[in-house]
C-alpha atoms as a PDB file:
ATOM      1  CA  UNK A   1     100.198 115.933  96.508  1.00  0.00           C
ATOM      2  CA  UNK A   2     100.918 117.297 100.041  1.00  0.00           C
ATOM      3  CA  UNK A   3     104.222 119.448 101.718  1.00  0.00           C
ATOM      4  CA  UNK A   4     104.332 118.259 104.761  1.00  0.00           C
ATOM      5  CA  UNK A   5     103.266 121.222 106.487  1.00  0.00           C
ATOM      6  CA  UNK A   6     101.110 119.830 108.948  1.00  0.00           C
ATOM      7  CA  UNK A   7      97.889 122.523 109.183  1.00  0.00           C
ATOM      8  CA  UNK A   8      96.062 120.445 111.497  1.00  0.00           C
ATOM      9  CA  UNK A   9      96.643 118.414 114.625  1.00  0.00           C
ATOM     10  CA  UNK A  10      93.300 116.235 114.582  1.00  0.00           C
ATOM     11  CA  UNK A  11      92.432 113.146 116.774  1.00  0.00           C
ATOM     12  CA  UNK A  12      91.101 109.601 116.141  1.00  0.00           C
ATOM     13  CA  UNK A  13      87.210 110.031 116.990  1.00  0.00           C
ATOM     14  CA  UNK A  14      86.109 106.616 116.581  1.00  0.00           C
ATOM     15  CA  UNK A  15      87.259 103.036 115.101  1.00  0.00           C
ATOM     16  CA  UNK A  16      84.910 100.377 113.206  1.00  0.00           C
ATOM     17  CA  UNK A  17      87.283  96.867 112.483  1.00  0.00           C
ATOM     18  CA  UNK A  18      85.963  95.157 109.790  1.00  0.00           C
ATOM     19  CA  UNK A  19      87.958  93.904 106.556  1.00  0.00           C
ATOM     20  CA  UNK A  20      90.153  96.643 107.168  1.00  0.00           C
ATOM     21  CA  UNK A  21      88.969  99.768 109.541  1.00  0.00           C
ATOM     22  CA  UNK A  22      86.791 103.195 109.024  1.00  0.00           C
ATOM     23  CA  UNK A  23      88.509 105.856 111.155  1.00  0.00           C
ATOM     24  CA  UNK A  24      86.946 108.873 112.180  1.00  0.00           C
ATOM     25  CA  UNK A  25      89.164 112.397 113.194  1.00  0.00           C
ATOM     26  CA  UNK A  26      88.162 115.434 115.243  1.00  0.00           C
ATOM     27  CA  UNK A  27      88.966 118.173 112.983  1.00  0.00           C
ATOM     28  CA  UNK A  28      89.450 121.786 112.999  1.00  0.00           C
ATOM     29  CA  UNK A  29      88.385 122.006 109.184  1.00  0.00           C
ATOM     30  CA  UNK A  30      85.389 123.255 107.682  1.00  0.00           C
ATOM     31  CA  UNK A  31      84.140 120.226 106.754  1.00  0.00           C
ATOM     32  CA  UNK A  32      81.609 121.941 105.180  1.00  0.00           C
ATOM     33  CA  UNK A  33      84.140 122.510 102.366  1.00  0.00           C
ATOM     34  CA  UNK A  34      85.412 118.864 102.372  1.00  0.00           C
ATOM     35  CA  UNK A  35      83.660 117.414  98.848  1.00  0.00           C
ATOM     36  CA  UNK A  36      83.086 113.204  99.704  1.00  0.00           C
ATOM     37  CA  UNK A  37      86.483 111.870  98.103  1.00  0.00           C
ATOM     38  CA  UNK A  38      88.807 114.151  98.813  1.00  0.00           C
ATOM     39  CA  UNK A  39      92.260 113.418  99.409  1.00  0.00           C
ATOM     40  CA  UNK A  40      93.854 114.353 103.644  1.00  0.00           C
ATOM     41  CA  UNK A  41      96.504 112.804 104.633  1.00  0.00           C
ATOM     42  CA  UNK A  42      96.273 111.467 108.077  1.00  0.00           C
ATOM     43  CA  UNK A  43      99.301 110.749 109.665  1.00  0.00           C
ATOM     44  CA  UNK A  44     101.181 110.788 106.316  1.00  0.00           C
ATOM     45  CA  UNK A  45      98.889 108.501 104.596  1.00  0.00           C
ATOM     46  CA  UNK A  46      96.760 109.722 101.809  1.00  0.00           C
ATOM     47  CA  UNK A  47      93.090 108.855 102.384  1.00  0.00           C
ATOM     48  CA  UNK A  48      90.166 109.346 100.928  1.00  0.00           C
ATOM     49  CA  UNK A  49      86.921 111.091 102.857  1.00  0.00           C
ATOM     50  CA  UNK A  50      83.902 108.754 102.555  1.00  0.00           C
ATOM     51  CA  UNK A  51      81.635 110.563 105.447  1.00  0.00           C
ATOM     52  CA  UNK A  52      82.108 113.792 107.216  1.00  0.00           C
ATOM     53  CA  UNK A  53      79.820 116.248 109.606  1.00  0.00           C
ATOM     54  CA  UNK A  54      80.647 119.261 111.157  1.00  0.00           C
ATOM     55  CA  UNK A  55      84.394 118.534 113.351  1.00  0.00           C
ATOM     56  CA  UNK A  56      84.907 115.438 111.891  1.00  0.00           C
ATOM     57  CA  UNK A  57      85.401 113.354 108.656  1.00  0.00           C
ATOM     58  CA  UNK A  58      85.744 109.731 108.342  1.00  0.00           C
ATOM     59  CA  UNK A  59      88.411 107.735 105.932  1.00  0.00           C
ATOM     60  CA  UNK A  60      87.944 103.786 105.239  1.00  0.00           C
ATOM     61  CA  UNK A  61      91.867 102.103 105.270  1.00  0.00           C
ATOM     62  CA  UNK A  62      92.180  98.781 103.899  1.00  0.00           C
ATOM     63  CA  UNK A  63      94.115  95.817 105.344  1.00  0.00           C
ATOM     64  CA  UNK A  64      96.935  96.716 103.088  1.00  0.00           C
ATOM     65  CA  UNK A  65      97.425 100.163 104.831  1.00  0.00           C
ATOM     66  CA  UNK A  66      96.914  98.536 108.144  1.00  0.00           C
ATOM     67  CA  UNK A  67     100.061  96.061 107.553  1.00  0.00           C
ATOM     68  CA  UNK A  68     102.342  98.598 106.257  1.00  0.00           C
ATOM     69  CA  UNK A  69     101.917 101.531 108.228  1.00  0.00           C
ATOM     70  CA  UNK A  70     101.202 102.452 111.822  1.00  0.00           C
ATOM     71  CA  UNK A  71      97.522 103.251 111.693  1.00  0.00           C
ATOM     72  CA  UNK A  72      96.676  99.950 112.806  1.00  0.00           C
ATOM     73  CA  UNK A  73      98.667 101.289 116.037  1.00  0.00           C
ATOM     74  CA  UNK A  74      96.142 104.127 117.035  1.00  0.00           C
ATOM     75  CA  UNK A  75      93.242 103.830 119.023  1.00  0.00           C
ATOM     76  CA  UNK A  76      90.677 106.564 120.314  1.00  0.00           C
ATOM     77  CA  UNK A  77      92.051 109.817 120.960  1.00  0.00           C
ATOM     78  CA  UNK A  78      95.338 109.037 119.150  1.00  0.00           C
ATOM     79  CA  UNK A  79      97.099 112.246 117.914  1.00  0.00           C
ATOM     80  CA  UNK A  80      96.909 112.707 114.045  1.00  0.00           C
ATOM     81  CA  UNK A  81      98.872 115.233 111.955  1.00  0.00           C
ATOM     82  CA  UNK A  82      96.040 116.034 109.230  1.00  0.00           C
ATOM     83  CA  UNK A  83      97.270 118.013 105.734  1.00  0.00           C
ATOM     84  CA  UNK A  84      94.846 118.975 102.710  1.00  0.00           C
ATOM     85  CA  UNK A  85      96.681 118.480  99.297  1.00  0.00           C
ATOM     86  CA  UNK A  86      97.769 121.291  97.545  1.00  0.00           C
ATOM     87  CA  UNK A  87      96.230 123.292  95.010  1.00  0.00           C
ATOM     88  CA  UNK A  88      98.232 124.985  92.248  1.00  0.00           C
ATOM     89  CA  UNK A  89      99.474 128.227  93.449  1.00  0.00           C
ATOM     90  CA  UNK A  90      99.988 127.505  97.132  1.00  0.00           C
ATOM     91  CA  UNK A  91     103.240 127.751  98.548  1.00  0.00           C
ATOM     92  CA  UNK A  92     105.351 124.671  99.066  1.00  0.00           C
ATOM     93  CA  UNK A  93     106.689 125.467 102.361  1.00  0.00           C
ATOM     94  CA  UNK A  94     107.757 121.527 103.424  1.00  0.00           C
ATOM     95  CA  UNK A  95     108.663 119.897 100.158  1.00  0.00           C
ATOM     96  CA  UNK A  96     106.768 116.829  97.953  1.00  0.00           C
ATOM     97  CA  UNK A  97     105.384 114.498  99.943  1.00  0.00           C
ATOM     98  CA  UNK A  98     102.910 111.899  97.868  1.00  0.00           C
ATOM     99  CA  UNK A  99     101.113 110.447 100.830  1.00  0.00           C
ATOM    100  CA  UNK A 100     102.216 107.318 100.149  1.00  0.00           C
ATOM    101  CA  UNK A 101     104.362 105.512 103.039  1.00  0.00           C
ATOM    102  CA  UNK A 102     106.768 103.836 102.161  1.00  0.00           C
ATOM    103  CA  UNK A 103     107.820 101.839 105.562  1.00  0.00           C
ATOM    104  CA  UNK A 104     107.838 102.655 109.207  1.00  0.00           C
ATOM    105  CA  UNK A 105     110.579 103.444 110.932  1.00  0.00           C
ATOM    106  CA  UNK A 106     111.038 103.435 114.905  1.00  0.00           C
ATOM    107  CA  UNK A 107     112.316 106.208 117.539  1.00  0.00           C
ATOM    108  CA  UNK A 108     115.775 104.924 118.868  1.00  0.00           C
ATOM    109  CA  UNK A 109     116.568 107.990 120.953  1.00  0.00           C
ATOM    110  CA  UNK A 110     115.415 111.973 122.081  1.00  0.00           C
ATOM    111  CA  UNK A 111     117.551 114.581 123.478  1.00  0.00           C
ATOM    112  CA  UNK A 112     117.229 118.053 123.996  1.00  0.00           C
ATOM    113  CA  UNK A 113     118.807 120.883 122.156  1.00  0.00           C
ATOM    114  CA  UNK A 114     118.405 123.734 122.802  1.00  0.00           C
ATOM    115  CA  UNK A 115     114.985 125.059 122.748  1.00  0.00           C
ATOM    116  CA  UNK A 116     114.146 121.952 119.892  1.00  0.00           C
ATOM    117  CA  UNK A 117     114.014 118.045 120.118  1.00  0.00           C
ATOM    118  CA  UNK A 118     116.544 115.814 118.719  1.00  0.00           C
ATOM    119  CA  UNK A 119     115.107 112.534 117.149  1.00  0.00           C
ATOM    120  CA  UNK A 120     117.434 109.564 116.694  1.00  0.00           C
ATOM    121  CA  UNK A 121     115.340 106.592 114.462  1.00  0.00           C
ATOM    122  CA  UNK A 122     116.391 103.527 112.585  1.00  0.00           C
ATOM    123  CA  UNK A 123     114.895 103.194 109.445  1.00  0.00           C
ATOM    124  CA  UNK A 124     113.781  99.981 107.529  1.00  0.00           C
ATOM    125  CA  UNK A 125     116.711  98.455 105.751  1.00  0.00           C
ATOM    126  CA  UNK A 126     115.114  98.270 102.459  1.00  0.00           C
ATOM    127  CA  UNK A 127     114.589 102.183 102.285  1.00  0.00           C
ATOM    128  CA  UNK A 128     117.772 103.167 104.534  1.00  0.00           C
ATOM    129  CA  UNK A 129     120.224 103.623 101.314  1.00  0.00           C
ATOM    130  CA  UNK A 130     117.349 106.281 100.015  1.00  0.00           C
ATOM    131  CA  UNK A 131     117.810 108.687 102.889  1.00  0.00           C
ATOM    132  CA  UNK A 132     120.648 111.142 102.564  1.00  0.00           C
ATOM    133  CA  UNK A 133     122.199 114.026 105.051  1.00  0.00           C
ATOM    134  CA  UNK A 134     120.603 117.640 104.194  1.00  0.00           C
ATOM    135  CA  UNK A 135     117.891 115.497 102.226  1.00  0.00           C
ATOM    136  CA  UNK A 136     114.198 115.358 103.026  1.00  0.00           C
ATOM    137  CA  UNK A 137     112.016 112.400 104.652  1.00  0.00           C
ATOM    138  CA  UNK A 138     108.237 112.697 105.834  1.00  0.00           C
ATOM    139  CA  UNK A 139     107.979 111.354 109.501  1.00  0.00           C
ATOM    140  CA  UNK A 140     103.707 110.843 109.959  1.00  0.00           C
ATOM    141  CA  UNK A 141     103.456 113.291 107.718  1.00  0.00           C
ATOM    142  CA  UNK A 142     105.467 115.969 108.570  1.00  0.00           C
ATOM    143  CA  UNK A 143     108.435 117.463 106.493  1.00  0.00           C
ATOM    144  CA  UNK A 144     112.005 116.826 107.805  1.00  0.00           C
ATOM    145  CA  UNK A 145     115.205 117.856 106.537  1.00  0.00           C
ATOM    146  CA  UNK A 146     117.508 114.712 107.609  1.00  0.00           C
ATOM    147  CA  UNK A 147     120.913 115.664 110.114  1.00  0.00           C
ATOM    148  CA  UNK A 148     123.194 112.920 109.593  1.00  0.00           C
ATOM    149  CA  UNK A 149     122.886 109.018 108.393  1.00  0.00           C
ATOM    150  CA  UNK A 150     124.984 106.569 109.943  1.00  0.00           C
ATOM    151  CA  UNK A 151     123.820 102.981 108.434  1.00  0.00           C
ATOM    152  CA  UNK A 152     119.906 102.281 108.537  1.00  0.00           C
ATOM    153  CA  UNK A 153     119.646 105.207 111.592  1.00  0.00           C
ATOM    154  CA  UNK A 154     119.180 109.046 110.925  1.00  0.00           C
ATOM    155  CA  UNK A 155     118.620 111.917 112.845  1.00  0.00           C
ATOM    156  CA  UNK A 156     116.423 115.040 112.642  1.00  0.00           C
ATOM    157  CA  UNK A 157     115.408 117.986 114.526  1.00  0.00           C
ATOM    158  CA  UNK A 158     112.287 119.248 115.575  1.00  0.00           C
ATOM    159  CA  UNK A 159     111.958 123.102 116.387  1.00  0.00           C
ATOM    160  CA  UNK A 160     109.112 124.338 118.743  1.00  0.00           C
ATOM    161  CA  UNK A 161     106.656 125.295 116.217  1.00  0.00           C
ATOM    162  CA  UNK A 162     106.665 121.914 115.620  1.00  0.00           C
ATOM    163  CA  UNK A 163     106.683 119.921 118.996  1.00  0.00           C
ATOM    164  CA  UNK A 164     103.885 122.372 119.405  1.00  0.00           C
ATOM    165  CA  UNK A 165     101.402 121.777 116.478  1.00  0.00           C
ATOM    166  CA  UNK A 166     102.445 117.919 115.685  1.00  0.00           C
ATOM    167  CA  UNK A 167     102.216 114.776 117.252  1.00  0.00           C
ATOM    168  CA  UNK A 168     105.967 115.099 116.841  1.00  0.00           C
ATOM    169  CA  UNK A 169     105.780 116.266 120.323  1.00  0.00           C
ATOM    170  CA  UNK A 170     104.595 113.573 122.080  1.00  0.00           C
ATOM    171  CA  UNK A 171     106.556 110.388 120.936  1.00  0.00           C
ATOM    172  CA  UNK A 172     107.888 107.997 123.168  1.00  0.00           C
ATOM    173  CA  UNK A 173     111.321 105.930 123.292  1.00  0.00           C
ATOM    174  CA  UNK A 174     110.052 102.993 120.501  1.00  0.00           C
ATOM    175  CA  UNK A 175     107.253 104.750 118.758  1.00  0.00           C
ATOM    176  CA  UNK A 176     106.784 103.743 115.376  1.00  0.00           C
ATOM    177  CA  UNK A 177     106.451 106.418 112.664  1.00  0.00           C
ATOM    178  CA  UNK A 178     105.471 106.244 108.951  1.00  0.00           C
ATOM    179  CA  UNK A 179     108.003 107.345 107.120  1.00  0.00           C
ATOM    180  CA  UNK A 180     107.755 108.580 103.383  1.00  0.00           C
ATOM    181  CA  UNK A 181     111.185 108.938 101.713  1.00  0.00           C
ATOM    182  CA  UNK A 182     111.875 111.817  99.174  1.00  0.00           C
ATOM    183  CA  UNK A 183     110.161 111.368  95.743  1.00  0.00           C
ATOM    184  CA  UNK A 184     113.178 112.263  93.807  1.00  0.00           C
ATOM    185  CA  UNK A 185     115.148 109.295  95.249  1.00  0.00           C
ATOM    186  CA  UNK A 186     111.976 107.302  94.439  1.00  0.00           C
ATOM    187  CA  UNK A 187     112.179 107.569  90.900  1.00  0.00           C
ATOM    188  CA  UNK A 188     115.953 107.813  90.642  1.00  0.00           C
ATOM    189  CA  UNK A 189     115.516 104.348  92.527  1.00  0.00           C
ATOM    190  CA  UNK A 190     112.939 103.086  89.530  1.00  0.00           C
ATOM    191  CA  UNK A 191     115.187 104.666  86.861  1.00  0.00           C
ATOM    192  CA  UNK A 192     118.107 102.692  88.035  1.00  0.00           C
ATOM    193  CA  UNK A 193     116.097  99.614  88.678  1.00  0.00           C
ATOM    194  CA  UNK A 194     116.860 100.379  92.469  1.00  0.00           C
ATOM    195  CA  UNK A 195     113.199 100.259  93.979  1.00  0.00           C
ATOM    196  CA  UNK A 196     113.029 100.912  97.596  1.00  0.00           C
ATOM    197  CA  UNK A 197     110.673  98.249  98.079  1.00  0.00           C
END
């Protein structure tokens, strides 16, 4: 289980394609204190660390991941918003964020405002309905409180804390982004019968 709060900014080190891919990240972690298995999400998918040394870990992603998210999009040097998961008694600062992305959704539009970043995306039709105004969505990883809805497109803002110390800040007109909606209207979607996907 993750927040959101993004407490990393790593970088794609290396790629090996295969059935599926290994992907290695520069990290500022103390990998030292990374146990094999553990849980990061990378970009707002959960992985799993299968080899690490000091500045880096590496994550295997199977073809399934590849298909429904954007990590078959980066290459070497790509920006990655790393998170460890929680442990009980840390703060929730974002709000709960599984790791588990549910679509992608694409960057329509960016304006200024002010001294933050207005994002304007569409979302996949499937998942639009699940994304409310005031209510939270994951965008690679990082927590969002969502600005208005109009149809399958929503807007949020990004403050300067995080243009600064997310790949948030460096998206381009187009960009894909993985996009995790709330949990809450995941299971009031499998309690109805509703599921997003």
């Amino acid at each position: 289980m993750f927040t959101g709060i993004v407490t990393d900014l790593g970088k794609v080190r290396s790629i090996e394609r295969g059935k599926g891919a290994r992907f290695a990240f520069e990290t500022r972690y103390d990998t030292g204190a990374i146990v094999l298995g553990a849980s990061i999400a990378c970009g707002g998918a959960c992985l799993s660390v299968v080899a690490k040394g000091p500045g880096w870990f590496a994550a295997d992603v199977s073809d399934e991941t590849l298909g429904c998210t954007t990590l078959g999009d980066w290459v070497v040097g790509s920006p990655v918003n790393l998170e460890r998961p929680l442990k009980l008694g840390d703060e929730l600062g974002g709000h709960m964020v599984s790791g588990h992305v549910d679509g992608v959704a694409r960057l329509i539009a960016q304006r200024p405002e002010g001294e933050s970043l207005r994002l304007s995306l569409e979302a996949p039709a499937v998942l639009a309905r699940f994304i409310a105004p005031k209510g939270s969505v994951a965008l690679d990883g990082v927590s969002l409180t969502v600005n208005e809805v109009e149809g399958a497109r929503f807007g949020v803002n990004l403050i300067p804390i995080t243009l600064r110390e997310t790949s948030l800040g460096r998206l381009a007109a187009g960009q894909r982004l993985n996009l995790e909606i709330d949990l809450v209207a995941r299971y009031l979607a499998r309690l109805t019968g509703k599921d997003p996907a």
